[in-house]
N, C-alpha and C. Protein backbone atom coordinates (compact mmCIF):
# COMPACT_ATOMS: atom_id res chain seq x y z
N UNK A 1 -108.38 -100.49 -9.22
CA UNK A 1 -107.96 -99.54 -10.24
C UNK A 1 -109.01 -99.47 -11.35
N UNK A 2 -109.21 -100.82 -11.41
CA UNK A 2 -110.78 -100.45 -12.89
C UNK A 2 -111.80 -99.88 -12.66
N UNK A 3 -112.21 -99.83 -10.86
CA UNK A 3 -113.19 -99.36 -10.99
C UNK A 3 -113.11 -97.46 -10.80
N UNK A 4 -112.08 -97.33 -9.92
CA UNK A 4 -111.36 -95.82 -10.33
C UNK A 4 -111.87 -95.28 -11.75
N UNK A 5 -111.27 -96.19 -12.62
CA UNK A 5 -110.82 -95.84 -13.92
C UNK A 5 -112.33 -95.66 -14.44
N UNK A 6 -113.27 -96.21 -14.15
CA UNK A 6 -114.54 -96.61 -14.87
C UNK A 6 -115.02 -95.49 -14.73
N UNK A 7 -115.16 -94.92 -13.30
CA UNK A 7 -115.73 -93.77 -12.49
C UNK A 7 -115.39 -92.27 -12.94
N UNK A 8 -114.14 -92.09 -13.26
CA UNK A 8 -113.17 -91.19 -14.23
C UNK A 8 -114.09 -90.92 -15.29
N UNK A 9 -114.02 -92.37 -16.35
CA UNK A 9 -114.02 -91.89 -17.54
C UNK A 9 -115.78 -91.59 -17.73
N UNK A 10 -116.87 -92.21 -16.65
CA UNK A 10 -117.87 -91.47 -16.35
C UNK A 10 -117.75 -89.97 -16.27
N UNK A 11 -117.09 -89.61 -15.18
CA UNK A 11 -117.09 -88.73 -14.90
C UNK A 11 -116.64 -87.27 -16.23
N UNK A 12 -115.97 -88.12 -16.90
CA UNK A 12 -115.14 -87.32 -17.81
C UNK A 12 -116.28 -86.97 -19.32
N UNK A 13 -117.16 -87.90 -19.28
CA UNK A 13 -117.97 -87.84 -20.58
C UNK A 13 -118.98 -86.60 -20.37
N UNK A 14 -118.81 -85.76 -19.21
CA UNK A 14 -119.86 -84.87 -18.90
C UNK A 14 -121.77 -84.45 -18.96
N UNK A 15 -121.75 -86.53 -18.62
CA UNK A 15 -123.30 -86.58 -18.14
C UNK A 15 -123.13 -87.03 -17.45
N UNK A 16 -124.55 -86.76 -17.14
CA UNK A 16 -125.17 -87.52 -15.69
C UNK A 16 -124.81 -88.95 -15.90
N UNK A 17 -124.56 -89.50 -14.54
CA UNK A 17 -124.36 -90.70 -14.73
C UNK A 17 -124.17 -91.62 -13.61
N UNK A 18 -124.98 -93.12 -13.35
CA UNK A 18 -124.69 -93.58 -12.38
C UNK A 18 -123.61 -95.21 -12.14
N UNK A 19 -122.40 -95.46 -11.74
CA UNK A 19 -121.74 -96.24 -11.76
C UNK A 19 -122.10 -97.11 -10.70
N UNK A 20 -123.23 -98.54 -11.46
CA UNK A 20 -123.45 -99.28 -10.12
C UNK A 20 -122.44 -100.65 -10.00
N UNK A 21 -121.84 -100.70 -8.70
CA UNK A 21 -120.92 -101.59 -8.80
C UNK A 21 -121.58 -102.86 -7.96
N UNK A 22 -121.73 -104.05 -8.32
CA UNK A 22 -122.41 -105.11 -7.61
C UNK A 22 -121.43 -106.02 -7.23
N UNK A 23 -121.46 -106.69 -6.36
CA UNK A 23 -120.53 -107.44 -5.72
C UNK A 23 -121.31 -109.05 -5.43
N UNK A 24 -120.41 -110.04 -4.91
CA UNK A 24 -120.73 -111.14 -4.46
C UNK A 24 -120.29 -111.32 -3.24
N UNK A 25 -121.20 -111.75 -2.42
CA UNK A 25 -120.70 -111.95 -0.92
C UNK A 25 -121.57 -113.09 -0.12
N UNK A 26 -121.07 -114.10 0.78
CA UNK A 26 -121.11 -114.96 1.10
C UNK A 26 -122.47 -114.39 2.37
N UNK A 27 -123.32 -115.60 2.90
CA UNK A 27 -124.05 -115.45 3.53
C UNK A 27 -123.24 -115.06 4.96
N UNK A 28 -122.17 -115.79 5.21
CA UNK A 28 -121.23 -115.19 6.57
C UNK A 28 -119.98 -114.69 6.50
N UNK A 29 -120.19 -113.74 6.29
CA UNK A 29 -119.26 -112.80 5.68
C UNK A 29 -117.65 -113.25 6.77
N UNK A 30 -116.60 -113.21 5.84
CA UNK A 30 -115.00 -113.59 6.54
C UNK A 30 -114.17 -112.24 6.13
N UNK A 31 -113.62 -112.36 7.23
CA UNK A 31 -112.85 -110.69 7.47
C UNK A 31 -112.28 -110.13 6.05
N UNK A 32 -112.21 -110.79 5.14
CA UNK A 32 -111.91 -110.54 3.62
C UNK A 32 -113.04 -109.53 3.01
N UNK A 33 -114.16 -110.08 3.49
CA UNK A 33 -115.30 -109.81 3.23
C UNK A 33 -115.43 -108.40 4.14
N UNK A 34 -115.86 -108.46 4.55
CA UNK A 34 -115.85 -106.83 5.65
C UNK A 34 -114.87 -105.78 5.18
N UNK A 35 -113.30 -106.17 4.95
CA UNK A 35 -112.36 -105.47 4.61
C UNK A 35 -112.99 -104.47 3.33
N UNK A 36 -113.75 -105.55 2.44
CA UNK A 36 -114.35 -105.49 0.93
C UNK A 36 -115.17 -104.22 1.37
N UNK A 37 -116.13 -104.80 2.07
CA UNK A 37 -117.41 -103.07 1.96
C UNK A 37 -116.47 -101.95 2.68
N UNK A 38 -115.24 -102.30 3.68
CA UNK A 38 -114.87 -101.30 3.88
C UNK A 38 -114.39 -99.90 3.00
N UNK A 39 -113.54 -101.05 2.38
CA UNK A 39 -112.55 -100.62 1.07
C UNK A 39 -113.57 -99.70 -0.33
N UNK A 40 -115.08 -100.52 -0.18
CA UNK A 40 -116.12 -99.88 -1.00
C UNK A 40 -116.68 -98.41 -0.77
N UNK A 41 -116.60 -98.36 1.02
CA UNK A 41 -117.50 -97.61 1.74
C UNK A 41 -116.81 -96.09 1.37
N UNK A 42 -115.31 -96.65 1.54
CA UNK A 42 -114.37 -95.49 1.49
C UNK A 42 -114.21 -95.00 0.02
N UNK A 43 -114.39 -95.35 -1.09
CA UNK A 43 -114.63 -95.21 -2.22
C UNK A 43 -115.52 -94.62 -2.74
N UNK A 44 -116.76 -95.02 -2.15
CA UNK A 44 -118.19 -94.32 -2.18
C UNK A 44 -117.76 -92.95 -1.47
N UNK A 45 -117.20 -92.57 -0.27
CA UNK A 45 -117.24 -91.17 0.31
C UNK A 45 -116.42 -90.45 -0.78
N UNK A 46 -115.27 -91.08 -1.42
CA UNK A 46 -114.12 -90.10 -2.33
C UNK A 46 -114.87 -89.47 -3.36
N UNK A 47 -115.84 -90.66 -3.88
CA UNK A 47 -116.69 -90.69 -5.72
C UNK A 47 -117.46 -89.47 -5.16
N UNK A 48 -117.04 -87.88 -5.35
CA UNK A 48 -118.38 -86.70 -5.42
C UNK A 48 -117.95 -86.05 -6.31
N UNK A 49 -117.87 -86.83 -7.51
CA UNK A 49 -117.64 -85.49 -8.99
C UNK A 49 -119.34 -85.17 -9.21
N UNK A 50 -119.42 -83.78 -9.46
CA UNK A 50 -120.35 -83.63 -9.67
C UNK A 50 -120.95 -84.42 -11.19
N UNK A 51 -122.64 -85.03 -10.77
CA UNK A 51 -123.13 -85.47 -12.17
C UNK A 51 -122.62 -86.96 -11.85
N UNK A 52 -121.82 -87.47 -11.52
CA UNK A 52 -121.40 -88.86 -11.41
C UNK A 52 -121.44 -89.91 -10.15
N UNK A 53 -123.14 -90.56 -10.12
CA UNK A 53 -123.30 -91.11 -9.13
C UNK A 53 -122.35 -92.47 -9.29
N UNK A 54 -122.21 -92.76 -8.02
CA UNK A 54 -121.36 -94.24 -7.13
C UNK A 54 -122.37 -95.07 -6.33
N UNK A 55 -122.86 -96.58 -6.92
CA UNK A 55 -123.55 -96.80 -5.94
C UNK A 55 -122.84 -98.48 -6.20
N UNK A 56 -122.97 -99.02 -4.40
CA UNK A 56 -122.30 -100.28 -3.99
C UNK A 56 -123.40 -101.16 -3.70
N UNK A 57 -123.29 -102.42 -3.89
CA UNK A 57 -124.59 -103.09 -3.75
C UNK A 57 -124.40 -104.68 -4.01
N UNK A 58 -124.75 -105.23 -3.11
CA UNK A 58 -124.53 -106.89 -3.04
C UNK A 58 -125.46 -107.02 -3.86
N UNK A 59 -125.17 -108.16 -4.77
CA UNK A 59 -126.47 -109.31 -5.12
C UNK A 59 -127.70 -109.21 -4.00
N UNK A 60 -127.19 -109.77 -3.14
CA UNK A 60 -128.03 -110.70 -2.32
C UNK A 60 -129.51 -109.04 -2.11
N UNK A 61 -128.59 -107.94 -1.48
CA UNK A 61 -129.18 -106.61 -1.60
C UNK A 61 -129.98 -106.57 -2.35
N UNK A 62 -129.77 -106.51 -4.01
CA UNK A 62 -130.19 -106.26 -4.93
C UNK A 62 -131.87 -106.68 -4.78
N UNK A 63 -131.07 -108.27 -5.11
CA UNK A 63 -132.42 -109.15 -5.28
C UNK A 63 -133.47 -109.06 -4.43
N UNK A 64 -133.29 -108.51 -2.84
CA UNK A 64 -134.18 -108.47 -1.81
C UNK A 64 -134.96 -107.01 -1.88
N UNK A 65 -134.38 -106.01 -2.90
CA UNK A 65 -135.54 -104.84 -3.10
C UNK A 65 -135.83 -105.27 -4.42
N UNK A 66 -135.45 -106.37 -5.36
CA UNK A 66 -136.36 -107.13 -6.62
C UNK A 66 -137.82 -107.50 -5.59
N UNK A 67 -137.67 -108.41 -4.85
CA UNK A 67 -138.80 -108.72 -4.28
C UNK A 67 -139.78 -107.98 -3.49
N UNK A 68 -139.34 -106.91 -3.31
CA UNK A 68 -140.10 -105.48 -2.77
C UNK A 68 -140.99 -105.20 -4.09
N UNK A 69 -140.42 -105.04 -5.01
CA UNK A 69 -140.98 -103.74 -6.14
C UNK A 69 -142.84 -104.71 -6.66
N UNK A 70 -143.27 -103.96 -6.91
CA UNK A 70 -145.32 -104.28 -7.12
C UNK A 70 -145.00 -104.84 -8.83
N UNK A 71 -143.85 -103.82 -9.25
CA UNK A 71 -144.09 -104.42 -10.70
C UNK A 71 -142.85 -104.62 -11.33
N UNK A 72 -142.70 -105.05 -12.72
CA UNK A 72 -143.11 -106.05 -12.99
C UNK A 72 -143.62 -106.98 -11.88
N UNK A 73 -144.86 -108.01 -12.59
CA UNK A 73 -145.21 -108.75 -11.48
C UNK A 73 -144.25 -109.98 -11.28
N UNK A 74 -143.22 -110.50 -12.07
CA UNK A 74 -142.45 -111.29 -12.18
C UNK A 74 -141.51 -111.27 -11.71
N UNK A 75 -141.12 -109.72 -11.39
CA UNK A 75 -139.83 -109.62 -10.47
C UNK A 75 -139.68 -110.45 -9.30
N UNK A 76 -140.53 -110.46 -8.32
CA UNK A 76 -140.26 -110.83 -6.92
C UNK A 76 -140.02 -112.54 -7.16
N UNK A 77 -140.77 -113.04 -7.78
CA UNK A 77 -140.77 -114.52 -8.05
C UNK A 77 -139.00 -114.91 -8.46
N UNK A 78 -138.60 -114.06 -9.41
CA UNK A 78 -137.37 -114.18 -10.18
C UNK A 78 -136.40 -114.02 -8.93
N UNK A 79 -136.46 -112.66 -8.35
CA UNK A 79 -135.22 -112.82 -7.19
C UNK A 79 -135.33 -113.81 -6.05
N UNK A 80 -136.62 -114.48 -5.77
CA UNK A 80 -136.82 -115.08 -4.85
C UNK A 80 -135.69 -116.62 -5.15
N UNK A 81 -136.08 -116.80 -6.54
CA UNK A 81 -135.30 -118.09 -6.95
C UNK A 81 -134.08 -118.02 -7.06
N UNK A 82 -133.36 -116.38 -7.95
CA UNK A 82 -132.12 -116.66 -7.54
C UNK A 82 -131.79 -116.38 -5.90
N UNK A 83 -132.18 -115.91 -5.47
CA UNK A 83 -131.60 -115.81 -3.64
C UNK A 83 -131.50 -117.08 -3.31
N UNK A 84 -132.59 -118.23 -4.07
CA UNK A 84 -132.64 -119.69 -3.42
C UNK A 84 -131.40 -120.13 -4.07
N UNK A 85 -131.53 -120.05 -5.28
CA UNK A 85 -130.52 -120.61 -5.91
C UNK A 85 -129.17 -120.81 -5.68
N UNK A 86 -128.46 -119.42 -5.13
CA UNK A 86 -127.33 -119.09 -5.28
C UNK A 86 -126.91 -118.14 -3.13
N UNK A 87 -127.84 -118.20 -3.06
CA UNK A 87 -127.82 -118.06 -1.63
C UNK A 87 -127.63 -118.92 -0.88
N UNK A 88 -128.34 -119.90 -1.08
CA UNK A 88 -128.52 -121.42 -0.03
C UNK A 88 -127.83 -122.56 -0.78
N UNK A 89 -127.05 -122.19 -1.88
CA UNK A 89 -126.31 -123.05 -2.76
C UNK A 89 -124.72 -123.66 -1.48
């Protein structure tokens, strides 16, 4: 419901706008987990107000196009440690 609600009142302020929602998810994902991106996936197809982007995105995701990007040059180092950190934790 909050994130409904979040997406709305985006939607309602009449800018552009992108609602990124990040999640936490386990390296082996348990049917809880799957249910989750399902439940996201289907959310993402509903979210087409115009002007009001929806975007879904694991950590783990995140951090692995941190370590893609050329710059900052500090980025890739930074996600590399949290992926260690909190990945292999």
């Amino acid at each position: 419901i909050a994130l409904i609600k979040a997406y709305m009142g985006l939607a309602r302020d009449g800018r552009d706008a992108t609602l990124l929602y990040l999640f936490w998810e386990p390296r082996r994902a348990k049917p809880e987990h799957e249910r989750h991106r399902a439940e996201v996936a289907a959310f993402a197809q509903a979210a087409d107000l115009p002007g009001t982007r929806f975007v879904a995105q694991s950590f783990s995701e995140l951090w692995r196009e941190w370590e893609e990007l050329p710059e900052p040059d500090w980025i890739a180092a930074h996600a590399a440690a949290l992926r260690q950190r909190y990945e292999d934790a």
